[in-house]
Protein backbone atom coordinates (compact mmCIF):
# COMPACT_ATOMS: atom_id res chain seq x y z
CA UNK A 1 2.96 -2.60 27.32
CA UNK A 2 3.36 -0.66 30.55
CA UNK A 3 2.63 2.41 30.82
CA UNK A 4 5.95 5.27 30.44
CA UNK A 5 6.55 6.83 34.18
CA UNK A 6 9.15 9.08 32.88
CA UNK A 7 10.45 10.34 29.44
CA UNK A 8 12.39 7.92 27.75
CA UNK A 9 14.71 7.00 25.12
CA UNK A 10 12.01 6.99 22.08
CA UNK A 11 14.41 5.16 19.12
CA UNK A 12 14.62 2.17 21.52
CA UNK A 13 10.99 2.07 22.55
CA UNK A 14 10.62 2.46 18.75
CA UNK A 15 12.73 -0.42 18.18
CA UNK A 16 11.30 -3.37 20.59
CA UNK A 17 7.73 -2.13 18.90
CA UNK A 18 9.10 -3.24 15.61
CA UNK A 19 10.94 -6.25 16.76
CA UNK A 20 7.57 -7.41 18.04
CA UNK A 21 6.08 -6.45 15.06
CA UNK A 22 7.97 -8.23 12.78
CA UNK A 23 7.75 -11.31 15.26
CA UNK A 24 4.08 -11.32 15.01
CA UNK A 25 4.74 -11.76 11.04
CA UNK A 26 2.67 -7.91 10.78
CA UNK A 27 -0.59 -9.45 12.16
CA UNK A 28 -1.78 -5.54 12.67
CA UNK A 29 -1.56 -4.85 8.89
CA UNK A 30 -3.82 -7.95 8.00
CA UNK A 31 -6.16 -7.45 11.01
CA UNK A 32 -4.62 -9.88 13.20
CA UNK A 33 -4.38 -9.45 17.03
CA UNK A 34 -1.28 -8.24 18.51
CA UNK A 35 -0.36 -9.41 22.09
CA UNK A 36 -1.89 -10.72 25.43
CA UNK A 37 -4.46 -8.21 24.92
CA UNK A 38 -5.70 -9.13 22.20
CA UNK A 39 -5.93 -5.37 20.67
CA UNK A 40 -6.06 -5.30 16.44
CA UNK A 41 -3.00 -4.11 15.79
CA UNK A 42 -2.35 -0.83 12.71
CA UNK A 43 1.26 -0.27 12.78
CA UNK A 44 2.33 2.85 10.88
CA UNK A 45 6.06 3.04 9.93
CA UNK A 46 7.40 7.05 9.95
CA UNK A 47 8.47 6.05 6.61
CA UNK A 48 4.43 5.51 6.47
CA UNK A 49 1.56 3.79 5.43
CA UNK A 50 -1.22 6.11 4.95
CA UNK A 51 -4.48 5.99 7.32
CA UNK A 52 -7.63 5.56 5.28
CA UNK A 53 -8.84 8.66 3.90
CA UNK A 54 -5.23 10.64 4.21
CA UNK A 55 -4.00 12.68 1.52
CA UNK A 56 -1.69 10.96 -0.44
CA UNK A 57 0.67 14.11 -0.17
CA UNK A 58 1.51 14.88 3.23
CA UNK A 59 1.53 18.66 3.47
CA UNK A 60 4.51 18.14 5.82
CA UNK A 61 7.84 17.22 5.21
CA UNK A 62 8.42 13.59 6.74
CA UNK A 63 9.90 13.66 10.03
CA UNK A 64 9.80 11.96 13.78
CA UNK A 65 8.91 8.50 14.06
CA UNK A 66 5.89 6.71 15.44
CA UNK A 67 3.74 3.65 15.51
CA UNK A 68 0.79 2.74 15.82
CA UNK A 69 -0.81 -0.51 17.45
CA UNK A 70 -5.10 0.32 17.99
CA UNK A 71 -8.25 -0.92 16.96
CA UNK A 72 -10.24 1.72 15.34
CA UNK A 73 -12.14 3.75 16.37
CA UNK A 74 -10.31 4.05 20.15
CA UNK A 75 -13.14 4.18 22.53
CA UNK A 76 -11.22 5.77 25.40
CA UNK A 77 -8.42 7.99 23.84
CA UNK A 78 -6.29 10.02 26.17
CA UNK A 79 -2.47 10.94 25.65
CA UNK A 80 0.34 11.59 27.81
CA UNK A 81 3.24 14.33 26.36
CA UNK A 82 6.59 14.14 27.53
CA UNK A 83 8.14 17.58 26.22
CA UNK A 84 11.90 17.15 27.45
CA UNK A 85 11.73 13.41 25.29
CA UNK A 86 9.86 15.15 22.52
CA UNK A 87 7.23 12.04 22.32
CA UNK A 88 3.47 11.54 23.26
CA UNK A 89 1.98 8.02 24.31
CA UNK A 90 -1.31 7.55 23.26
CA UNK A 91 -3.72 5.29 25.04
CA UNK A 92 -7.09 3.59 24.56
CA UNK A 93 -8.02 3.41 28.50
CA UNK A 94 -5.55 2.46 30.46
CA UNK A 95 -3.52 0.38 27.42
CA UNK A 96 -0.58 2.07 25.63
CA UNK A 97 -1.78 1.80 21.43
CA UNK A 98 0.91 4.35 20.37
CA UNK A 99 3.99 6.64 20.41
CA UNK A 100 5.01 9.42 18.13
CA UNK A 101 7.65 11.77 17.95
CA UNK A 102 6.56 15.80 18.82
CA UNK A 103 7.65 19.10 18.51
CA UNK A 104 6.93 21.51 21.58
CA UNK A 105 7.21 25.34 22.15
CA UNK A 106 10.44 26.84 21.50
CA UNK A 107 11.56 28.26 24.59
CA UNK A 108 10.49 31.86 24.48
CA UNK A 109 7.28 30.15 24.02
CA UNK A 110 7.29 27.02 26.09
CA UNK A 111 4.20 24.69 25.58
CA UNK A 112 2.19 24.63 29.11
CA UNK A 113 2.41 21.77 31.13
CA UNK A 114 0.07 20.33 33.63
CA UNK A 115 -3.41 18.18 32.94
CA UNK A 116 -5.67 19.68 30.01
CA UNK A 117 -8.92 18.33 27.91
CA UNK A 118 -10.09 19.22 24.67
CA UNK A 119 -11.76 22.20 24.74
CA UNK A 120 -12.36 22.53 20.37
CA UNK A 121 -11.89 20.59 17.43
CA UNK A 122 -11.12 22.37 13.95
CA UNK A 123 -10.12 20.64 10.99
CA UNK A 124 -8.44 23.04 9.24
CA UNK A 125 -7.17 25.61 11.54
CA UNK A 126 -5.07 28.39 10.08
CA UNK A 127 -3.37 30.76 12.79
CA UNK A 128 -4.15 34.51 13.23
CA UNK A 129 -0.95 35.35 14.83
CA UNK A 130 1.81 32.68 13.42
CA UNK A 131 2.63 32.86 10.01
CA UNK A 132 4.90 34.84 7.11
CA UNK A 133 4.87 37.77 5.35
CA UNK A 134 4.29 37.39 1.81
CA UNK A 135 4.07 39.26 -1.34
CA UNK A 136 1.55 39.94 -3.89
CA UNK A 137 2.41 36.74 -5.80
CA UNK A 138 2.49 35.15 -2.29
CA UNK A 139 6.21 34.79 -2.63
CA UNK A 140 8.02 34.40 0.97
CA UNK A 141 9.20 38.11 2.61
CA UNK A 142 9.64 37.01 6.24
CA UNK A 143 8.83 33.58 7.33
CA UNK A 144 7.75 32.50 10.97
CA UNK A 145 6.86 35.49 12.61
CA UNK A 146 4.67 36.60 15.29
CA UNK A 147 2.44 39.26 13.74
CA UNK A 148 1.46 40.88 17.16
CA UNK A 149 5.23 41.89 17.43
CA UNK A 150 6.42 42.14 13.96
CA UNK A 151 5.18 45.01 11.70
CA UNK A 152 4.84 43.88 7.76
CA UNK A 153 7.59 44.80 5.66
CA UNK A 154 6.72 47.02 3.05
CA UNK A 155 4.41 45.98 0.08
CA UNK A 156 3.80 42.33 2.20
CA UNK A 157 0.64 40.85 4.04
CA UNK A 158 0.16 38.19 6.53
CA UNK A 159 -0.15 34.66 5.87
CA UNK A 160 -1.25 32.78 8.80
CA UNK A 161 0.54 28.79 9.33
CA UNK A 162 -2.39 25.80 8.31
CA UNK A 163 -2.79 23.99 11.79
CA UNK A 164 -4.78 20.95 10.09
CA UNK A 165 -6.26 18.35 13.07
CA UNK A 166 -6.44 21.10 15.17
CA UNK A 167 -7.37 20.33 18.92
CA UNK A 168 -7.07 23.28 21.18
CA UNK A 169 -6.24 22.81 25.27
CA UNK A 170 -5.91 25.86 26.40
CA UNK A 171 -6.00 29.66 24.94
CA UNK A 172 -4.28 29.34 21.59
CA UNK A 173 -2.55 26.18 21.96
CA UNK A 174 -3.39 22.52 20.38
CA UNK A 175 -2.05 19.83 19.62
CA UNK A 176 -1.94 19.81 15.33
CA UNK A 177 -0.18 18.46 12.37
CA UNK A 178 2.99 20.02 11.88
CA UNK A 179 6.80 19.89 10.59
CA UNK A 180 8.95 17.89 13.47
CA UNK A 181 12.83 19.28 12.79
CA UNK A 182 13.76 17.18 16.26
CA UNK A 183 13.78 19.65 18.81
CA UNK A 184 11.41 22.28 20.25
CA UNK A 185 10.22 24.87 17.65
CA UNK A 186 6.58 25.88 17.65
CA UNK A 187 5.37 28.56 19.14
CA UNK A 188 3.50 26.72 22.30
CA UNK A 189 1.52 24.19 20.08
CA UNK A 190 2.06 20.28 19.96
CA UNK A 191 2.96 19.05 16.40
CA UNK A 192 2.57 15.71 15.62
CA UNK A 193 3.29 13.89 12.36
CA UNK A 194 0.10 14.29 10.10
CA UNK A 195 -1.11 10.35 9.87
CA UNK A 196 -0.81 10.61 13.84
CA UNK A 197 -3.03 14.46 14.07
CA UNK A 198 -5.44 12.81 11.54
CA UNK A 199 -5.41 10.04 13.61
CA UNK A 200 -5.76 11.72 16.99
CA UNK A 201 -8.38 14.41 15.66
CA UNK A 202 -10.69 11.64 14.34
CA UNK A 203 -10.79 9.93 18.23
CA UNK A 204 -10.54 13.14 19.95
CA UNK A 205 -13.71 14.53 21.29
CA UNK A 206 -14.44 17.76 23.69
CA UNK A 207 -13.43 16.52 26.90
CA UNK A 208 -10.79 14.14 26.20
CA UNK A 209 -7.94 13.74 28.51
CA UNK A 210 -4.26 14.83 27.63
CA UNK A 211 -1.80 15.20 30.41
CA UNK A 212 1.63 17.60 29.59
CA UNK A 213 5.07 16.33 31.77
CA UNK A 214 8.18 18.10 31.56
């Protein structure tokens, strides 16, 4: 595959992935190879078989679409966001092993761009700042605010938004597992579906490469 110069249309990447799947009778899913490179193919469908070790209840409603074409483990992982497509390509070297479906900052809190690394890895990350208001029986009061700005409602205390496969780039944003409604919505983070963060956290390693386009 080459590699994406600009932000394209992601269903029809999406699409000639699976045609070529299908072609290739699914070699990935019964550790076949999977085209002139010769690369073991794990294709993931968004409606989604699980990675090994996953939960088998995603704490996330489904949503975006990806697949997923590596050997594992990657030995040279870097990725490449495009946040006006709302889609990452994910590479092992210099050869293009997946695609997934994001969701970027929101625009009063645009997700940086420009050339980052991994600067921390935390499994289960739960936010200081982002989060809801809840009550005593941790019934919802005010979801999704930003605590710094928003003063707790009477009789309600902060509970901070889980961030599992968390990979911080830069201050408080990382790329993470997250809900992906289709359109920028976080509050600077990356989401990505969860199979993909589990994915991405388990090749990730402090240093590794991820480059932010607009």
């Amino acid at each position: 595959m080459k590699q994406a110069g600009r932000a394209a249309s992601f269903p029809a990447a999406l699409r000639r992935v699976c045609v070529l799947g299908v072609t290739m009778a699914l070699a990935c899913s019964s550790g076949g190879t999977a085209g002139p490179e010769g690369a073991q193919a794990s294709v993931a469908a968004a409606s989604g078989s699980a990675v090994r070790g996953a939960s088998p209840r995603p704490r996330f409603p489904p949503g975006g679409d990806y697949f997923w074409a590596a050997s594992e483990p990657l030995a040279a992982l870097s990725i490449r966001i495009f946040l006006s497509g709302q889609y990452a390509d994910i590479y092992d070297g210099s050869r293009l092993v997946g695609r997934s479906s994001i969701c970027s900052g929101r625009r009063s809190h645009r997700t940086p761009s420009g050339q980052f690394s991994v600067l921390e890895k935390i499994a289960e990350h739960v936010s200081n700042r982002y989060g809801d208001y809840v009550d005593e029986n941790e019934q919802l009061v005010q979801p999704n605010i930003d605590a710094l700005g928003t003063p707790p409602p009477p009789g309600s205390h902060f509970r901070g938004t889980k961030m599992p496969y968390f990979l911080r780039i830069v201050g408080g944003v990382g790329l993470h597992a997250g809900p992906l409604p289709g359109f920028p919505d976080s509050h600077g983070c990356v989401r990505f579906p969860e199979t993909i963060a589990q994915r991405l956290f388990s090749a990730a390693s402090v240093g590794t490469p991820i480059l932010i386009e607009e």
